[in-house]
PDB file of N, CA and C in Angstrom:
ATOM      1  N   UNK A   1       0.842  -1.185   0.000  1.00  0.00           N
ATOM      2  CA  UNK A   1       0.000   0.000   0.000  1.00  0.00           C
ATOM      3  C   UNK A   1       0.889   1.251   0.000  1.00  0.00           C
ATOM      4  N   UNK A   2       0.714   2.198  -0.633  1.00  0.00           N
ATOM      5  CA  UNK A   2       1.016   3.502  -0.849  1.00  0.00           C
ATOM      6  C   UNK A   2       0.947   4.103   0.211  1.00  0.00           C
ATOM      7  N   UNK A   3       1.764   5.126   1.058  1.00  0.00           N
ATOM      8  CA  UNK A   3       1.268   5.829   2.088  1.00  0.00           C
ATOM      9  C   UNK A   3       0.929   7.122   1.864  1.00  0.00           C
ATOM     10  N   UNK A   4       0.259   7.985   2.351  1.00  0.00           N
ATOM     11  CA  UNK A   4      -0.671   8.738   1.560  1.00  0.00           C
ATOM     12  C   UNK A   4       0.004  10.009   1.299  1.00  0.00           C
ATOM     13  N   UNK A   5       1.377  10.114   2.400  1.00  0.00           N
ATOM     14  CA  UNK A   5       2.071  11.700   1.816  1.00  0.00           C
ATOM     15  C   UNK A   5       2.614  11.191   0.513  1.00  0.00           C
ATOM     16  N   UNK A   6       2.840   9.992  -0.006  1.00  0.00           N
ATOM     17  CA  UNK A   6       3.331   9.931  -1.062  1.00  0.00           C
ATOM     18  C   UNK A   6       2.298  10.175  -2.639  1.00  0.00           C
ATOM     19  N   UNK A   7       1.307   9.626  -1.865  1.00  0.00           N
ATOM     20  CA  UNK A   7      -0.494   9.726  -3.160  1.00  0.00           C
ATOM     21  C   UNK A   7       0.002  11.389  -2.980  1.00  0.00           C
ATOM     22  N   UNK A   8      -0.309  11.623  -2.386  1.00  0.00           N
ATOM     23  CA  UNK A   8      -0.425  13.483  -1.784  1.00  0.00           C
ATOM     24  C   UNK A   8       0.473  13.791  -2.568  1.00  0.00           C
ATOM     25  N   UNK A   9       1.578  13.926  -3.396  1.00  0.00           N
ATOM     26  CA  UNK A   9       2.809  14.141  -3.314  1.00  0.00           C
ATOM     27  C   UNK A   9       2.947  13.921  -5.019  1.00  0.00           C
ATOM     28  N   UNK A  10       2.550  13.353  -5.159  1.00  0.00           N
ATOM     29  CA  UNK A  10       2.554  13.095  -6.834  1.00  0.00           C
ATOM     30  C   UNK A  10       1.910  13.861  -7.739  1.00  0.00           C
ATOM     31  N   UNK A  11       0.805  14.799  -7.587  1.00  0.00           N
ATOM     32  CA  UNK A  11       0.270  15.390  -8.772  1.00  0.00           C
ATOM     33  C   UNK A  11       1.337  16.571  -7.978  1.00  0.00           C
ATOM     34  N   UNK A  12       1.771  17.276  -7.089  1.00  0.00           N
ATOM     35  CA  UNK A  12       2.913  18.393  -7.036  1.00  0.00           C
ATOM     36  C   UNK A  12       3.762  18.151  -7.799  1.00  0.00           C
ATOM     37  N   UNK A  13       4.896  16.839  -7.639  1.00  0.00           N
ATOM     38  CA  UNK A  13       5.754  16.400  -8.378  1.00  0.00           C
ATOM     39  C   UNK A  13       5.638  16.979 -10.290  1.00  0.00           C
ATOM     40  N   UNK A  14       4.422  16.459 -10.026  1.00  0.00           N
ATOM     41  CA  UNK A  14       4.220  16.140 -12.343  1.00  0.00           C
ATOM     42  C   UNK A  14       4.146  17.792 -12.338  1.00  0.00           C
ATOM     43  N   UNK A  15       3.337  18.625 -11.506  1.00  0.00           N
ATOM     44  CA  UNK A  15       3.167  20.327 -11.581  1.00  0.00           C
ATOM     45  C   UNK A  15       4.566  20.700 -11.435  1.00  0.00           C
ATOM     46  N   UNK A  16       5.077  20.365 -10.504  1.00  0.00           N
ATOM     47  CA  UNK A  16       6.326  21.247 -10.612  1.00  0.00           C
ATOM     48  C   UNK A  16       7.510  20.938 -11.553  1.00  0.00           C
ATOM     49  N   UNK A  17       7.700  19.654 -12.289  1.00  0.00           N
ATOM     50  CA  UNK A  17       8.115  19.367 -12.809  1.00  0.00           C
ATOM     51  C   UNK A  17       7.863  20.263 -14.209  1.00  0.00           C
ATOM     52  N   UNK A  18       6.549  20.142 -14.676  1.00  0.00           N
ATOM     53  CA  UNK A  18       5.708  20.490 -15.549  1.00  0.00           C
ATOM     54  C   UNK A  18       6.045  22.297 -15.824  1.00  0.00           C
ATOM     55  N   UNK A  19       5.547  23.134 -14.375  1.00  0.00           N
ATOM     56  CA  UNK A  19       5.759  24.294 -14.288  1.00  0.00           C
ATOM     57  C   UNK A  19       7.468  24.780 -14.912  1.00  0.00           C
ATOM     58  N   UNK A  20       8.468  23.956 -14.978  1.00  0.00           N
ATOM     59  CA  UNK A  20       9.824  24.008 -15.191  1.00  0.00           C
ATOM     60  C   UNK A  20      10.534  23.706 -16.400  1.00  0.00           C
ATOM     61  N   UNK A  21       9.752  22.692 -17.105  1.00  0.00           N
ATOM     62  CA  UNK A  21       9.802  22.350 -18.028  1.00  0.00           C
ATOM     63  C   UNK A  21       9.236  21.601 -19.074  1.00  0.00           C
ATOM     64  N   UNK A  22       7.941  22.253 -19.348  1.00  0.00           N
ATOM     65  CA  UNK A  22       7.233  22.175 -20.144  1.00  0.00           C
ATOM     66  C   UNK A  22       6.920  23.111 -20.890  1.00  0.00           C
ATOM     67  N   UNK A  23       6.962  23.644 -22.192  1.00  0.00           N
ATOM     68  CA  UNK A  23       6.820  25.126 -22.149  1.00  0.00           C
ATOM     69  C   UNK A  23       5.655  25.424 -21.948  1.00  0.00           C
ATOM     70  N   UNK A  24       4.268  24.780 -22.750  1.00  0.00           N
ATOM     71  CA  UNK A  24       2.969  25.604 -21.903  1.00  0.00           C
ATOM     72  C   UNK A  24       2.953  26.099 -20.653  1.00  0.00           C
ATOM     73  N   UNK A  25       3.283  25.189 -19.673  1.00  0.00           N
ATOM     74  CA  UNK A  25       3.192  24.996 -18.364  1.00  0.00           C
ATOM     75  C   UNK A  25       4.306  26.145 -17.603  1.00  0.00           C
ATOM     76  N   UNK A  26       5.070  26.103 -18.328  1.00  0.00           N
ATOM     77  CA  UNK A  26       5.939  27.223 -17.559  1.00  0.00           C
ATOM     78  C   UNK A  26       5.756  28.575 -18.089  1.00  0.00           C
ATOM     79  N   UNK A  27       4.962  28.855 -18.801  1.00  0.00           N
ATOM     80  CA  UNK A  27       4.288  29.885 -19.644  1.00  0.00           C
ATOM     81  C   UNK A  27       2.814  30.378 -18.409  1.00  0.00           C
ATOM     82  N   UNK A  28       2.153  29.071 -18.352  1.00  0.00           N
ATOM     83  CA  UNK A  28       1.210  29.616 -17.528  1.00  0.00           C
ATOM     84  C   UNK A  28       1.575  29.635 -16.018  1.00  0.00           C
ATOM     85  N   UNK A  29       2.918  28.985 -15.535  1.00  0.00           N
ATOM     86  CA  UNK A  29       3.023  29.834 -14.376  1.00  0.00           C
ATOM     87  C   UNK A  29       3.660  30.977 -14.188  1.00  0.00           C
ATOM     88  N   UNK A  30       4.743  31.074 -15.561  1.00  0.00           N
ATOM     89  CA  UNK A  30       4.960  32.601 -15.182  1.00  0.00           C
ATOM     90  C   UNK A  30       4.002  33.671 -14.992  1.00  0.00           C
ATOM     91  N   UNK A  31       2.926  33.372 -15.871  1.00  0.00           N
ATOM     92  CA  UNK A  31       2.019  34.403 -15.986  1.00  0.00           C
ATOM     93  C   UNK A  31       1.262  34.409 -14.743  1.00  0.00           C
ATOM     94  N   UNK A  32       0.652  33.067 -13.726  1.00  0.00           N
ATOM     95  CA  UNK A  32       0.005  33.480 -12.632  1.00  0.00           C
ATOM     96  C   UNK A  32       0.711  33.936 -11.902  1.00  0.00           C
ATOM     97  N   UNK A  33       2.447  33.880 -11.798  1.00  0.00           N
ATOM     98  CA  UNK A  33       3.570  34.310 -10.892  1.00  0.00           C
ATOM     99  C   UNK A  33       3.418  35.972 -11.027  1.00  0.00           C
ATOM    100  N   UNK A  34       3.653  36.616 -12.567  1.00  0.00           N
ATOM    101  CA  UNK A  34       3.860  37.765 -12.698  1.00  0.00           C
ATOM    102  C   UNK A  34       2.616  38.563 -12.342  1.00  0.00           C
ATOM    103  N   UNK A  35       1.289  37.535 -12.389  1.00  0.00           N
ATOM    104  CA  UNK A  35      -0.292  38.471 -11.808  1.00  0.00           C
ATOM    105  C   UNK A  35      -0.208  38.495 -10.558  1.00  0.00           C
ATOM    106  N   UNK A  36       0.676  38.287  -9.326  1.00  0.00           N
ATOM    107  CA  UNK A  36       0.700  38.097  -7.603  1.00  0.00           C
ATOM    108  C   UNK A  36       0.679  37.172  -7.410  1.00  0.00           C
ATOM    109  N   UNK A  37       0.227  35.676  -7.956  1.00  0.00           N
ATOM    110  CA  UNK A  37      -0.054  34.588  -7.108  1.00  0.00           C
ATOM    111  C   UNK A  37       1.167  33.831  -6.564  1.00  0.00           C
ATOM    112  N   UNK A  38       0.953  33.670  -4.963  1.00  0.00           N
ATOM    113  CA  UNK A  38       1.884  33.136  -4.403  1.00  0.00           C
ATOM    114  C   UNK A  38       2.339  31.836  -5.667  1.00  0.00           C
ATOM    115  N   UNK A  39       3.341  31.288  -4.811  1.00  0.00           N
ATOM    116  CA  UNK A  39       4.455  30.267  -5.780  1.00  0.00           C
ATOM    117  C   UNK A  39       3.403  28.787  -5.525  1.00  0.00           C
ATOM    118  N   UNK A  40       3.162  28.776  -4.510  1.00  0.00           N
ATOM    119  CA  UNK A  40       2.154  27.097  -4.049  1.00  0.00           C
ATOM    120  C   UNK A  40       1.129  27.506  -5.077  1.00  0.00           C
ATOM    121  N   UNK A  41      -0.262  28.248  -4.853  1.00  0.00           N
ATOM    122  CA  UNK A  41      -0.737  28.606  -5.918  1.00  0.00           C
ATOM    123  C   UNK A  41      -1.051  28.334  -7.186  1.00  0.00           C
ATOM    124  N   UNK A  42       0.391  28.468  -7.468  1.00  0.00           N
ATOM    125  CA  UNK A  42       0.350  28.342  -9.198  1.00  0.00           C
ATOM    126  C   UNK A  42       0.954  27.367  -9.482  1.00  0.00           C
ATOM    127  N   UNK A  43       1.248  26.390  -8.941  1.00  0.00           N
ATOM    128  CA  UNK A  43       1.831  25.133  -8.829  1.00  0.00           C
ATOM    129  C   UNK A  43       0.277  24.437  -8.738  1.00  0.00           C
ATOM    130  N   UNK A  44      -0.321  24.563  -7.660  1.00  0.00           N
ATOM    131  CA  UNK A  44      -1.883  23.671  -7.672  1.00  0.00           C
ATOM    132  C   UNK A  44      -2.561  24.427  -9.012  1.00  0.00           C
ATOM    133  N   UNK A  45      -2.504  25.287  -9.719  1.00  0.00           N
ATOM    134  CA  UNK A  45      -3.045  25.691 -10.799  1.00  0.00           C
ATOM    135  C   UNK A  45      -2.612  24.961 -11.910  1.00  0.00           C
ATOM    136  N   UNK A  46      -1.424  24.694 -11.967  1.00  0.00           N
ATOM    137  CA  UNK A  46      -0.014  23.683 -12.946  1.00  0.00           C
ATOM    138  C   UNK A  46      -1.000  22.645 -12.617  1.00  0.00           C
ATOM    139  N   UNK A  47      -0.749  21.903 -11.754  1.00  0.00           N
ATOM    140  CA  UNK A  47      -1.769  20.406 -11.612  1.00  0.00           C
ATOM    141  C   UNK A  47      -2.655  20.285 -11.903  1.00  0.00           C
ATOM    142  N   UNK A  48      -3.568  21.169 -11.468  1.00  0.00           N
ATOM    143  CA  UNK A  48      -5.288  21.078 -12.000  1.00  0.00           C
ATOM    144  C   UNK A  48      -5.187  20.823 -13.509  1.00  0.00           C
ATOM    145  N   UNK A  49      -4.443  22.176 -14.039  1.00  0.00           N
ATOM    146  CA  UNK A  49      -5.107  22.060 -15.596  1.00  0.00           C
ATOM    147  C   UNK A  49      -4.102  20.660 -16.341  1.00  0.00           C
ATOM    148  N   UNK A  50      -2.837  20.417 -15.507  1.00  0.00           N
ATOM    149  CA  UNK A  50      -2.410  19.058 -15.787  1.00  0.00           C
ATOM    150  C   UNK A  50      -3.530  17.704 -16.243  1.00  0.00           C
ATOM    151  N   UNK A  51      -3.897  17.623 -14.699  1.00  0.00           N
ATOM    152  CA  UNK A  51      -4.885  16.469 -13.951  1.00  0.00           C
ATOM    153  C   UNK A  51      -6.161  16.476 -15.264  1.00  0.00           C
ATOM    154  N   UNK A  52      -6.743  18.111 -15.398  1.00  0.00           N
ATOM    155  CA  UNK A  52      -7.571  18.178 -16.579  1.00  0.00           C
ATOM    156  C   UNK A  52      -7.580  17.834 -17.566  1.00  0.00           C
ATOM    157  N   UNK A  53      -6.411  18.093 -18.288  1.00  0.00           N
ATOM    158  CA  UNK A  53      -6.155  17.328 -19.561  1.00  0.00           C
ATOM    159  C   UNK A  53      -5.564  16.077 -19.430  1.00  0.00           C
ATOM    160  N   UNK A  54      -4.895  15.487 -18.768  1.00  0.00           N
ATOM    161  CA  UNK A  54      -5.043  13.922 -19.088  1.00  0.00           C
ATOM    162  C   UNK A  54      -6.140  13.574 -18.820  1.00  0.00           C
ATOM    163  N   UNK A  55      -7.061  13.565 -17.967  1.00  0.00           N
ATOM    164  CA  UNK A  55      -8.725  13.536 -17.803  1.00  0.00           C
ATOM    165  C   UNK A  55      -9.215  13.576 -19.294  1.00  0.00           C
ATOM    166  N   UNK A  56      -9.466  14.607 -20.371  1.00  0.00           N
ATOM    167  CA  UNK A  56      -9.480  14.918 -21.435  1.00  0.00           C
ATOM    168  C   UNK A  56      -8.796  13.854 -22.216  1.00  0.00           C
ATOM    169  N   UNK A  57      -8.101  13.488 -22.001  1.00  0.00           N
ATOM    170  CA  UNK A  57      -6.968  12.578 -23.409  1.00  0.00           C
ATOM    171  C   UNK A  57      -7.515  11.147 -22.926  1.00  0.00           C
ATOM    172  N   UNK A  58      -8.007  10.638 -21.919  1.00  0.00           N
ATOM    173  CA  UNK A  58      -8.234   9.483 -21.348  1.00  0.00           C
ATOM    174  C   UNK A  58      -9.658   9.117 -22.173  1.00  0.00           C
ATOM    175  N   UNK A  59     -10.390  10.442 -21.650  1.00  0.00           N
ATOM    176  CA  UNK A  59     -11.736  10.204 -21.817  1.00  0.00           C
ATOM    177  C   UNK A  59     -11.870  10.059 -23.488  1.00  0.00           C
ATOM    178  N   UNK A  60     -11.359  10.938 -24.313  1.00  0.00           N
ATOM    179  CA  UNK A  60     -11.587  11.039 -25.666  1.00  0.00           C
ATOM    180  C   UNK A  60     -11.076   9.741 -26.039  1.00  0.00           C
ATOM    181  N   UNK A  61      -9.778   9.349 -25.454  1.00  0.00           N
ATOM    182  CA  UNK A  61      -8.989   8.647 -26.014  1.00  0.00           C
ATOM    183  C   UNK A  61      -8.053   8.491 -27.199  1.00  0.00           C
ATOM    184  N   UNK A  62      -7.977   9.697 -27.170  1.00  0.00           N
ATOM    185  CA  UNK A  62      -6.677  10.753 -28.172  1.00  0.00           C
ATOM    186  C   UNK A  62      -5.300  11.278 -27.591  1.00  0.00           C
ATOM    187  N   UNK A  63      -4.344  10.575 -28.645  1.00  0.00           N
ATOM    188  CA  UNK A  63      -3.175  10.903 -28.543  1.00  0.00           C
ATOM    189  C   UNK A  63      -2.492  12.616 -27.833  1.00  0.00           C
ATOM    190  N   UNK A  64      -1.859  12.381 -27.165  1.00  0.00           N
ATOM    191  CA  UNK A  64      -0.947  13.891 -26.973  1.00  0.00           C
ATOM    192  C   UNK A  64      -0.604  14.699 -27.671  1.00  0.00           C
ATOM    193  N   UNK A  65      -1.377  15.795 -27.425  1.00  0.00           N
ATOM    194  CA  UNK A  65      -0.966  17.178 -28.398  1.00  0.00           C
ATOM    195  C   UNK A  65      -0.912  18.108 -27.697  1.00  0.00           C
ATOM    196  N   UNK A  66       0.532  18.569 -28.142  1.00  0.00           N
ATOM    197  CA  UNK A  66       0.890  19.889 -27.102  1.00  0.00           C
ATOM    198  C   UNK A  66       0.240  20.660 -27.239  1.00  0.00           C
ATOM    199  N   UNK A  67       0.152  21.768 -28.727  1.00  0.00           N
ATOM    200  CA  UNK A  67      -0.476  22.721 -28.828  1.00  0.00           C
ATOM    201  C   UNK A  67      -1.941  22.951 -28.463  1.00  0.00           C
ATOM    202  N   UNK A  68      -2.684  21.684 -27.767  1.00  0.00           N
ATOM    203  CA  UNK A  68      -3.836  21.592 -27.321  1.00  0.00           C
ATOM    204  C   UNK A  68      -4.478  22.211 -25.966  1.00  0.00           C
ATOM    205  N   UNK A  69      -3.347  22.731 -24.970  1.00  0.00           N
ATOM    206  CA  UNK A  69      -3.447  23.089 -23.678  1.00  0.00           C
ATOM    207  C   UNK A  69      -3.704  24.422 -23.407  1.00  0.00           C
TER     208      UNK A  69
END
């Protein structure tokens, strides 16, 4: 079994990862960075719209496309 700071711990990981080097993703956190939003923030903002679109690619069941985000 998984222990749960680690469940907990994994969609931050793919966001911050994501926020750093991805270019969408580091595009849209600069931009919530440069509007005030604290740094945690826009990291759970990175995840959501992460979490969203694979949600999206699962459900359709369509290949990865960057320019899609």
């Amino acid at each position: 079994m998984v222990p749960f700071w680690q469940r907990a711990l994994c969609p931050g990981v793919a966001a911050l990862n994501g926020s750093r080097f991805h270019p969408d993703m580091k595009l849209f956190y600069r931009r919530l960075r440069t509007n005030g939003k604290p740094p945690k923030v826009a990291l759970v903002a990175v995840a959501r719209k992460l979490l969203t679109s694979i949600n999206a690619i699962v459900r359709d069941q369509q290949p990865w496309v960057a320019a899609t985000i």
